[in-house]
PDB file of N, CA and C in Angstrom:
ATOM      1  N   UNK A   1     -40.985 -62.170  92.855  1.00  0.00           N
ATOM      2  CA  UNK A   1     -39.968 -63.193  92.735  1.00  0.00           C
ATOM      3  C   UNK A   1     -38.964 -62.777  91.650  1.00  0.00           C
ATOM      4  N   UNK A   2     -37.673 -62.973  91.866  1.00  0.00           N
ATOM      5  CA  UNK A   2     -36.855 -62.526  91.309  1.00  0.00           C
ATOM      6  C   UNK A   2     -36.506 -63.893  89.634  1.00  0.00           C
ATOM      7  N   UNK A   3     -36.313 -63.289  88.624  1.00  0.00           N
ATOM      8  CA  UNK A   3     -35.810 -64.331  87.491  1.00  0.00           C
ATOM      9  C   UNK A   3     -34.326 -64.769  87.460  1.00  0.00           C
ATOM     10  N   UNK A   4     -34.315 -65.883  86.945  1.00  0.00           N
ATOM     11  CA  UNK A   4     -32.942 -66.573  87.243  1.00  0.00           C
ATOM     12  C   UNK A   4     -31.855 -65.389  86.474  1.00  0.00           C
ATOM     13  N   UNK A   5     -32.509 -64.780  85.350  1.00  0.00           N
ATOM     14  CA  UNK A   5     -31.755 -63.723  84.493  1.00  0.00           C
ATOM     15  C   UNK A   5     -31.124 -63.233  85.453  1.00  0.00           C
ATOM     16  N   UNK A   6     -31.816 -62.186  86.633  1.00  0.00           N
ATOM     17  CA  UNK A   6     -31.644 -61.376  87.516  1.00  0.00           C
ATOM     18  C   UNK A   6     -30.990 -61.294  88.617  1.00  0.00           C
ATOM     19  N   UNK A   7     -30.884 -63.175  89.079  1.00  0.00           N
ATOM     20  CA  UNK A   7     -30.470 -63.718  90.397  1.00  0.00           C
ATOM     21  C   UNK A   7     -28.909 -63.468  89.279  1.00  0.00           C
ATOM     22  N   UNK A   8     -29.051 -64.609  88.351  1.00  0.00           N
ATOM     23  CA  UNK A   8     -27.253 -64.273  87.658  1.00  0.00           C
ATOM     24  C   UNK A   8     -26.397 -63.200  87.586  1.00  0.00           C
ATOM     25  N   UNK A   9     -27.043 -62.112  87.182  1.00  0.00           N
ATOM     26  CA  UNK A   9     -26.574 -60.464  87.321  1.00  0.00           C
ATOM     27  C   UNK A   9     -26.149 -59.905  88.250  1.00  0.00           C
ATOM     28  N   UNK A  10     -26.392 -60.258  89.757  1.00  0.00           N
ATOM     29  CA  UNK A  10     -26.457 -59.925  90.964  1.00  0.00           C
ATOM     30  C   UNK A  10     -25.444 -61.359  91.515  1.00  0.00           C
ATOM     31  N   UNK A  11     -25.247 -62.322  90.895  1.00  0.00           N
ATOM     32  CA  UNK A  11     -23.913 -63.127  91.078  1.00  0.00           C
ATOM     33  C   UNK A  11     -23.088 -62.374  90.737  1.00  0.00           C
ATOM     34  N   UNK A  12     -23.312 -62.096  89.395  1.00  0.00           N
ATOM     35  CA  UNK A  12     -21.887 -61.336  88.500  1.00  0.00           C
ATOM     36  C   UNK A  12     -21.345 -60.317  89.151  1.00  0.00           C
ATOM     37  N   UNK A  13     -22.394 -59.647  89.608  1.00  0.00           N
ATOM     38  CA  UNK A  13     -22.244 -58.277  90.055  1.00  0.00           C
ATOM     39  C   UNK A  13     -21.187 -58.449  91.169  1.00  0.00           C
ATOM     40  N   UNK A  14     -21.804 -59.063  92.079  1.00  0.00           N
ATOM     41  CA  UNK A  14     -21.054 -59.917  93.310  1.00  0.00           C
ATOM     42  C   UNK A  14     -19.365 -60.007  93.068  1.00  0.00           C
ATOM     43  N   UNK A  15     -19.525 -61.079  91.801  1.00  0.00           N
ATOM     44  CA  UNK A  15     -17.760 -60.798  91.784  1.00  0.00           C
ATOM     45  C   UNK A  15     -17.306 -60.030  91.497  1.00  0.00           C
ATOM     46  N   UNK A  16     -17.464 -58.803  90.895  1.00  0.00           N
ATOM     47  CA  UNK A  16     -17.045 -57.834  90.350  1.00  0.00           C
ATOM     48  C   UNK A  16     -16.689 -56.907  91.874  1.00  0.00           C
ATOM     49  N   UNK A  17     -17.427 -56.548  92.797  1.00  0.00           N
ATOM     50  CA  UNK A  17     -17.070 -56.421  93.980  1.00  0.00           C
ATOM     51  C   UNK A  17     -16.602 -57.060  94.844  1.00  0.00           C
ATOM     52  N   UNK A  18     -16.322 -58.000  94.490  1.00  0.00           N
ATOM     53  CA  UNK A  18     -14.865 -58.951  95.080  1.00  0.00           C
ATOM     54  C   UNK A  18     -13.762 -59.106  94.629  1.00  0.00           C
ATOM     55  N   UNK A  19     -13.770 -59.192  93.403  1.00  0.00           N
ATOM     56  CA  UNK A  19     -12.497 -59.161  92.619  1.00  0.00           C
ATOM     57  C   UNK A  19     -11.917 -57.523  92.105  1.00  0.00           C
ATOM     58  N   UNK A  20     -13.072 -56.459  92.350  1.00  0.00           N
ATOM     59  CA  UNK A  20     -12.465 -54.974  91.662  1.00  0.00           C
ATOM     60  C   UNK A  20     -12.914 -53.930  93.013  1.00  0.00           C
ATOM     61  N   UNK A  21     -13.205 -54.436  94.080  1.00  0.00           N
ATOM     62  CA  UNK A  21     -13.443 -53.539  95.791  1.00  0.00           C
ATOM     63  C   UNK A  21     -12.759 -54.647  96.492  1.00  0.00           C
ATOM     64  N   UNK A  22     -12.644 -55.668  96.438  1.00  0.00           N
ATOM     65  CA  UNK A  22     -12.079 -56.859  97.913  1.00  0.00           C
ATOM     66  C   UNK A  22     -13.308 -56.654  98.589  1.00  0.00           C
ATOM     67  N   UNK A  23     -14.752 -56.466  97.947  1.00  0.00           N
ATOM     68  CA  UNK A  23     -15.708 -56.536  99.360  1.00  0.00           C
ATOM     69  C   UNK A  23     -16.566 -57.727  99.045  1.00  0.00           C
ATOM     70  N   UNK A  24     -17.192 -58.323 100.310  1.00  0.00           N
ATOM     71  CA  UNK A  24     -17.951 -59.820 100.108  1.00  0.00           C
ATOM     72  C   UNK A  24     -19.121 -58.760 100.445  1.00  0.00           C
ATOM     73  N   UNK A  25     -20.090 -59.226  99.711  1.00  0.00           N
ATOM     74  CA  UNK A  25     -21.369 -58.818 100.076  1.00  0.00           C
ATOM     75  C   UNK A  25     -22.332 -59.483 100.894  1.00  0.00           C
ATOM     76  N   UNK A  26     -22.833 -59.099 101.830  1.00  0.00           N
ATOM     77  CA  UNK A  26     -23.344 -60.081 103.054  1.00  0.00           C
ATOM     78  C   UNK A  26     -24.976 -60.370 102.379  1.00  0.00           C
ATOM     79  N   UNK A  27     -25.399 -59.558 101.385  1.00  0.00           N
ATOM     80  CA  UNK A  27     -27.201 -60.228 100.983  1.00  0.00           C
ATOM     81  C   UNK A  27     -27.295 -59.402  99.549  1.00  0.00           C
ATOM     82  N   UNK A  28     -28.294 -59.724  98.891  1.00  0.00           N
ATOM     83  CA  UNK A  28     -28.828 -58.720  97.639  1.00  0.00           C
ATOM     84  C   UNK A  28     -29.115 -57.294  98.633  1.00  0.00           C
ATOM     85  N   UNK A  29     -29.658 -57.611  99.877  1.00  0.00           N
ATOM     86  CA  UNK A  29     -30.400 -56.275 100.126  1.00  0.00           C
ATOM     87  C   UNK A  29     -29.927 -55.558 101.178  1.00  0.00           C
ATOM     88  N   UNK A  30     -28.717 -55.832 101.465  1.00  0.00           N
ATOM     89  CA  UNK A  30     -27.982 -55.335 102.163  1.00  0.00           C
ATOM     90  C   UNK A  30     -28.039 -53.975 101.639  1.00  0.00           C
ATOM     91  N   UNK A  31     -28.100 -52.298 102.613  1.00  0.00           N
ATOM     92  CA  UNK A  31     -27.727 -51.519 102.018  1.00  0.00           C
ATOM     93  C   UNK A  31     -25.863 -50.980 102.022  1.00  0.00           C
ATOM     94  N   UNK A  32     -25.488 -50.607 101.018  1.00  0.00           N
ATOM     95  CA  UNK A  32     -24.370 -50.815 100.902  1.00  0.00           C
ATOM     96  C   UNK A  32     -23.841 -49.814 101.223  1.00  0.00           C
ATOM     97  N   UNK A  33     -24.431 -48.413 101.373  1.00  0.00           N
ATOM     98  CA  UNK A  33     -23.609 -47.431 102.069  1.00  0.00           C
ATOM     99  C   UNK A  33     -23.720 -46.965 103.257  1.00  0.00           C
ATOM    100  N   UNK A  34     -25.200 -47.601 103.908  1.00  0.00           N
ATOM    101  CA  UNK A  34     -25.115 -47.670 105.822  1.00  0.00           C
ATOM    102  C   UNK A  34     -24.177 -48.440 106.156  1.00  0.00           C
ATOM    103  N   UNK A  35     -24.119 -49.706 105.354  1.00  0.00           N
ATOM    104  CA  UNK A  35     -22.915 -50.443 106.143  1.00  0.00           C
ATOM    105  C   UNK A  35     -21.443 -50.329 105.644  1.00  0.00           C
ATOM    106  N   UNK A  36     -21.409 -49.286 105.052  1.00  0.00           N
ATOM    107  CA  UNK A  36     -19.715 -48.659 104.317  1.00  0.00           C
ATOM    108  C   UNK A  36     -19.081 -49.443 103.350  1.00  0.00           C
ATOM    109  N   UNK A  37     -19.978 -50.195 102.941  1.00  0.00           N
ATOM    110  CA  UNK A  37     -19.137 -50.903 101.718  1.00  0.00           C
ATOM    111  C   UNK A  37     -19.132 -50.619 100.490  1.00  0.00           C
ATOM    112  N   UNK A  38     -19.796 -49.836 100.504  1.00  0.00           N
ATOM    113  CA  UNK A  38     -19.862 -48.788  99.249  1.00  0.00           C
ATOM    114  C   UNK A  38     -19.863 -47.028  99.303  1.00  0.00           C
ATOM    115  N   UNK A  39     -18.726 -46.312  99.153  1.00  0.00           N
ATOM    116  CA  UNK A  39     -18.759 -44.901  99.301  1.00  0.00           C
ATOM    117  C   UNK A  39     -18.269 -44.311  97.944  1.00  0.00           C
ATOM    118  N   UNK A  40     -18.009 -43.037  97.993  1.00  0.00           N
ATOM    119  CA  UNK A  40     -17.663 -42.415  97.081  1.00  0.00           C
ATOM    120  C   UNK A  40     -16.944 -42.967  95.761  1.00  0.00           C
ATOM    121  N   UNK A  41     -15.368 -43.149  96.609  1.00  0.00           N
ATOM    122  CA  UNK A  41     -14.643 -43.359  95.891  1.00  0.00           C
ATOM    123  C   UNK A  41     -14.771 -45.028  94.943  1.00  0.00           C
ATOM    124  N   UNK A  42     -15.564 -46.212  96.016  1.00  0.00           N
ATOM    125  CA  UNK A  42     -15.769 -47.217  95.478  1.00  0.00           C
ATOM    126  C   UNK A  42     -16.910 -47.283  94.555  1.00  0.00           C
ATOM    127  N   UNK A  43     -17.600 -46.279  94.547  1.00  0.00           N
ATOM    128  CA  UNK A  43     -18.901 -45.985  93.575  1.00  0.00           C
ATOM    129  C   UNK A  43     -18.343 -45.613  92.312  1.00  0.00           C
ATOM    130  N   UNK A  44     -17.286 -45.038  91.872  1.00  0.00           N
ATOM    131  CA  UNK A  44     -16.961 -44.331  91.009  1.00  0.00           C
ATOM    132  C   UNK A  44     -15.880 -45.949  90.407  1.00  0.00           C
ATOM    133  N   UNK A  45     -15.335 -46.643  90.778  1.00  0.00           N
ATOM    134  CA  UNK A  45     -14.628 -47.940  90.708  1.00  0.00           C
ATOM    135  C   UNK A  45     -15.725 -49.034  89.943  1.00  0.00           C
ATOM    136  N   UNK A  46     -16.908 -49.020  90.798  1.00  0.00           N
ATOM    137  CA  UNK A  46     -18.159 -49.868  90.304  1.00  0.00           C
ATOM    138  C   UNK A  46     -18.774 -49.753  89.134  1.00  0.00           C
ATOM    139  N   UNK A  47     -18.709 -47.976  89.111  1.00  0.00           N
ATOM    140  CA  UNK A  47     -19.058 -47.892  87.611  1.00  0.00           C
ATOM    141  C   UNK A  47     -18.130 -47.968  86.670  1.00  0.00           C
ATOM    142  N   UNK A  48     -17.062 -47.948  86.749  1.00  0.00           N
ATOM    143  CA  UNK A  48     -16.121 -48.617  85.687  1.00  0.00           C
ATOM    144  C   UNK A  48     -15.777 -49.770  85.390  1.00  0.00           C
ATOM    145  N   UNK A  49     -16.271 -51.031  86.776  1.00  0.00           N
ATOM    146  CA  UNK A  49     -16.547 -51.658  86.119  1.00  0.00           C
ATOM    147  C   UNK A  49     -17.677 -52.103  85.622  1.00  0.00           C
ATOM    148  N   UNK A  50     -18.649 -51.872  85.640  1.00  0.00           N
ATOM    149  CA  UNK A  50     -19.633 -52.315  85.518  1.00  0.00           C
ATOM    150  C   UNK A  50     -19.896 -52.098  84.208  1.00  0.00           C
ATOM    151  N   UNK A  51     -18.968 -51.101  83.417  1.00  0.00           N
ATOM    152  CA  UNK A  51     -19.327 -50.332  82.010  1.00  0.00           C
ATOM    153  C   UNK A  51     -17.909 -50.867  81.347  1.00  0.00           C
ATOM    154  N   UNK A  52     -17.300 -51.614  82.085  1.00  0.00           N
ATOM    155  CA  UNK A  52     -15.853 -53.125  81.498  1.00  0.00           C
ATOM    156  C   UNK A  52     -16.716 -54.186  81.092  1.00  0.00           C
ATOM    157  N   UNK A  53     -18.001 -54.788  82.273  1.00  0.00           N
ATOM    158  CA  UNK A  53     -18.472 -55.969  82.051  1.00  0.00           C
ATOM    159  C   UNK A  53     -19.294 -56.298  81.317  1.00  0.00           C
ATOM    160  N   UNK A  54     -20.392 -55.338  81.291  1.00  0.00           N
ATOM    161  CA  UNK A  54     -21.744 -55.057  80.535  1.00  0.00           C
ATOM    162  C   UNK A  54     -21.640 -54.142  79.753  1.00  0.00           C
ATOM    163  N   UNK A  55     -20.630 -52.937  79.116  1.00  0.00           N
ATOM    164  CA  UNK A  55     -21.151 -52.065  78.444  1.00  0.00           C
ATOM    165  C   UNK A  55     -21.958 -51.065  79.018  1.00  0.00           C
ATOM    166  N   UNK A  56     -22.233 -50.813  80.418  1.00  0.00           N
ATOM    167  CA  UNK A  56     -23.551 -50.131  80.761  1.00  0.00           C
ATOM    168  C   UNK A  56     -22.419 -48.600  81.038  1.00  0.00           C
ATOM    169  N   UNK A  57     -22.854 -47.575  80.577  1.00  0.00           N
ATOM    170  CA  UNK A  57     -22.261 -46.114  80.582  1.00  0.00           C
ATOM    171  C   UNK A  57     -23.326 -45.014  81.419  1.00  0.00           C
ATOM    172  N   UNK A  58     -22.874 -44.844  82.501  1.00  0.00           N
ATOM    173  CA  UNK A  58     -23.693 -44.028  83.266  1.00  0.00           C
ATOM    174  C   UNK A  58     -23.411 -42.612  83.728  1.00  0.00           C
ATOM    175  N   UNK A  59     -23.815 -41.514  83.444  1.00  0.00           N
ATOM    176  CA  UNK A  59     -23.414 -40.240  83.358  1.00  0.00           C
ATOM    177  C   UNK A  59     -23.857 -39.930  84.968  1.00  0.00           C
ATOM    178  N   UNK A  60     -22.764 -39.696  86.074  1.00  0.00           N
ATOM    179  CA  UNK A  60     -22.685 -39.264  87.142  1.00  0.00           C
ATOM    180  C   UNK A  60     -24.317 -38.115  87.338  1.00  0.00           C
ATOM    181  N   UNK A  61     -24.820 -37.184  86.474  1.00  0.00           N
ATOM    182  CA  UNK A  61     -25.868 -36.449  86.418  1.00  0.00           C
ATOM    183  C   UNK A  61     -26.916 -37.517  86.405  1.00  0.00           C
ATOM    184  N   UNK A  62     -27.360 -39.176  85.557  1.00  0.00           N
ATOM    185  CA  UNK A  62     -28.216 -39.806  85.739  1.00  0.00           C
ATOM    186  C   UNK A  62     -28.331 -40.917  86.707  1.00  0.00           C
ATOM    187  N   UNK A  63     -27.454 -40.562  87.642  1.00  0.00           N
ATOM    188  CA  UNK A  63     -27.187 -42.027  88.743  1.00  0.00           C
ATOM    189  C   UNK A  63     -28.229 -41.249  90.254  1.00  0.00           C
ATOM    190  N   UNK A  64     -29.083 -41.629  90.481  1.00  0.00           N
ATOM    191  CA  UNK A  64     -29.396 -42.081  91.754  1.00  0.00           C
ATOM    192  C   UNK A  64     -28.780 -42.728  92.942  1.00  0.00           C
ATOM    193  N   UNK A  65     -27.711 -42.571  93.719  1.00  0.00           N
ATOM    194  CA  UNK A  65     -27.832 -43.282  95.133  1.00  0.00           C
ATOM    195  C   UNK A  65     -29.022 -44.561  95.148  1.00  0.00           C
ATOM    196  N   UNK A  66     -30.190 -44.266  94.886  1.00  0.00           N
ATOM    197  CA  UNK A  66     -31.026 -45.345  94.998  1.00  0.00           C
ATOM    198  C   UNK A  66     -30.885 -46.924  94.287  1.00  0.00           C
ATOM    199  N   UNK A  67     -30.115 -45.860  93.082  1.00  0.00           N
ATOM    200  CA  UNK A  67     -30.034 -46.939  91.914  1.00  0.00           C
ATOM    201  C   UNK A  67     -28.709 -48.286  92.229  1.00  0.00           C
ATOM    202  N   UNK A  68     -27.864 -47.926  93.012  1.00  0.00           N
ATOM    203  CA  UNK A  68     -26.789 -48.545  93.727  1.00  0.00           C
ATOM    204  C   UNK A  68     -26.642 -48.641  94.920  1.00  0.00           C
ATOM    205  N   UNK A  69     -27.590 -48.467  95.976  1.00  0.00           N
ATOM    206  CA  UNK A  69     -27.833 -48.414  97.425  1.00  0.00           C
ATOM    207  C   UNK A  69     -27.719 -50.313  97.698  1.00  0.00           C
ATOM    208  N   UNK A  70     -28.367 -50.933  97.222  1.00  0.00           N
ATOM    209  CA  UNK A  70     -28.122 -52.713  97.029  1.00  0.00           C
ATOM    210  C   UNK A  70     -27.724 -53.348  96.239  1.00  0.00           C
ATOM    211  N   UNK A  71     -27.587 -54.485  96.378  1.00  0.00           N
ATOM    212  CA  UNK A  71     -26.781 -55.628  95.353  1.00  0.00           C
ATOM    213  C   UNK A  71     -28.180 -55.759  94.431  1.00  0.00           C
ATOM    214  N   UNK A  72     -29.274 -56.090  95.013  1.00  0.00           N
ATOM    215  CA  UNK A  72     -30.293 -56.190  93.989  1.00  0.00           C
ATOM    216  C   UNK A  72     -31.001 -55.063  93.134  1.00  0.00           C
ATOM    217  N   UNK A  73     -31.082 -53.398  93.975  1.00  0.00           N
ATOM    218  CA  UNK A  73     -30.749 -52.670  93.025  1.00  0.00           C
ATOM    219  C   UNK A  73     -30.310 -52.269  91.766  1.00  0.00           C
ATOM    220  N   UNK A  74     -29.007 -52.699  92.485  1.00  0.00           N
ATOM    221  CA  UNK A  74     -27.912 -52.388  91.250  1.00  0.00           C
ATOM    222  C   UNK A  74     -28.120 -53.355  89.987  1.00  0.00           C
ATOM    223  N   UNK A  75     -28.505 -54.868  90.235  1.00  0.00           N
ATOM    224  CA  UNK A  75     -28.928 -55.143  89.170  1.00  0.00           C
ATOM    225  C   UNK A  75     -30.051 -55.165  88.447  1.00  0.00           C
ATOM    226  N   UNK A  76     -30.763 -54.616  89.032  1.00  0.00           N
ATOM    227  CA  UNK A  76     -32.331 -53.906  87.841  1.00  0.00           C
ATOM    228  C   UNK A  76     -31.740 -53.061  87.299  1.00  0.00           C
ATOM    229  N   UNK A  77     -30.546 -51.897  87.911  1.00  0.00           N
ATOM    230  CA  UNK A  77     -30.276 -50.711  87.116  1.00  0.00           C
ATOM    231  C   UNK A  77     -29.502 -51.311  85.956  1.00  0.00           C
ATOM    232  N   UNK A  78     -28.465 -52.094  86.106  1.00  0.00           N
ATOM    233  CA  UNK A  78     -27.714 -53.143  84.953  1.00  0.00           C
ATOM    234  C   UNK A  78     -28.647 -53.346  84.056  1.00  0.00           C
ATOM    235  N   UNK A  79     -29.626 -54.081  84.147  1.00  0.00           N
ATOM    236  CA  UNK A  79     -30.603 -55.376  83.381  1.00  0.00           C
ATOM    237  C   UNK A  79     -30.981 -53.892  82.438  1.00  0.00           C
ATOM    238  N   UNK A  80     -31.647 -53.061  82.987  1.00  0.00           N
ATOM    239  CA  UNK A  80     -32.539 -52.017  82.306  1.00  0.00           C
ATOM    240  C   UNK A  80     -31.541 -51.174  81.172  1.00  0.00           C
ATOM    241  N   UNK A  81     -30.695 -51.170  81.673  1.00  0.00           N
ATOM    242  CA  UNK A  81     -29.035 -50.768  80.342  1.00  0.00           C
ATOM    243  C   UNK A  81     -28.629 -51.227  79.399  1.00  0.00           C
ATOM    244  N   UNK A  82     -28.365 -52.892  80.140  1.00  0.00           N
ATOM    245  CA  UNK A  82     -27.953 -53.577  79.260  1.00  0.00           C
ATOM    246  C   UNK A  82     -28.125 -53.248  77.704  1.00  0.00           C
ATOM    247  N   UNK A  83     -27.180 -52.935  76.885  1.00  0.00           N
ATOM    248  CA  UNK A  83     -27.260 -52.971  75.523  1.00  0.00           C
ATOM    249  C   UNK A  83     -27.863 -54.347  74.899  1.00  0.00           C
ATOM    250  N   UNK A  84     -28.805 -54.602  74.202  1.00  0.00           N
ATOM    251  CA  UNK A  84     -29.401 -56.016  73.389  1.00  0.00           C
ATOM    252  C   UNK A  84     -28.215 -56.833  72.943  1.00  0.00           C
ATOM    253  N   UNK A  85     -28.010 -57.754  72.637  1.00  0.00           N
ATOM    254  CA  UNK A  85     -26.993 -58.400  72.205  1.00  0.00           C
ATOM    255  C   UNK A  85     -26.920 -58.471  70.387  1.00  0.00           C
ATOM    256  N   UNK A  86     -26.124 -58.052  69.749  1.00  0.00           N
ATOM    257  CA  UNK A  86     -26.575 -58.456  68.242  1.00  0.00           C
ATOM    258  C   UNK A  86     -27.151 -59.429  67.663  1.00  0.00           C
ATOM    259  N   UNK A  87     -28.043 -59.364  67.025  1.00  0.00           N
ATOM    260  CA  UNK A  87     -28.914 -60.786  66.398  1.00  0.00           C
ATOM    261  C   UNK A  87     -29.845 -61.364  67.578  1.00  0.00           C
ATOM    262  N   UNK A  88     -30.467 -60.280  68.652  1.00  0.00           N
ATOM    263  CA  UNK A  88     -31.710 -60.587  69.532  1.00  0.00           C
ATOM    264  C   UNK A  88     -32.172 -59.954  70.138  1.00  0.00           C
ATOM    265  N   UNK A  89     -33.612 -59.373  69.981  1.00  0.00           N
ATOM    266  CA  UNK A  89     -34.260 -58.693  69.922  1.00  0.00           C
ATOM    267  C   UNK A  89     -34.319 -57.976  71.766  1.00  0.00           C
ATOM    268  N   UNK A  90     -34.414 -57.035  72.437  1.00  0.00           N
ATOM    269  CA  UNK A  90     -34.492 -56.276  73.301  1.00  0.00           C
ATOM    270  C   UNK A  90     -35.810 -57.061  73.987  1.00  0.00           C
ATOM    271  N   UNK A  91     -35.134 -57.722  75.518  1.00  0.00           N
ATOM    272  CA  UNK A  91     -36.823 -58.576  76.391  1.00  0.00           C
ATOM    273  C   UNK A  91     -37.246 -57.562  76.753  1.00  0.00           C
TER     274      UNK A  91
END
């Protein structure tokens, strides 16, 4: 079962590919590059923003395909980045 932390991240995430691709995402588990909504060039877009929204910095050598293949994917790979927030301790 997924945590509300996690379901939120995968909202966020959501708009961020609506508002920085124009793409609606049809599920968390949709895969996103059988069904073309995620390729090259929009992969390389995602991670910029994604490292605008969260801070998360991902070196093209440590990215997996796997790690961004879904909406719910992608946010375990987020959550696990995420920088701690100042003044609270790393969950």
């Amino acid at each position: 079962m997924k945590t509300q932390g996690l379901k939120d991240l995968e909202a966020r995430i959501a708009r961020l590919f609506a508002e920085q691709l124009q793409v609606e995402l049809p599920t968390p588990e949709a895969d996103l590059f059988e069904s073309g909504l995620l390729d090259s060039w929009r992969l390389v877009v995602l991670l910029g923003a994604l490292e605008a929204e969260f801070g998360v910095r991902v070196a093209m050598e440590e990215l997996e395909f796997d790690d961004v293949r879904t909406l719910a994917q992608i946010a375990s790979f987020v959550a696990a980045r995420v920088p701690p927030k100042a003044g609270r301790p790393p969950s």
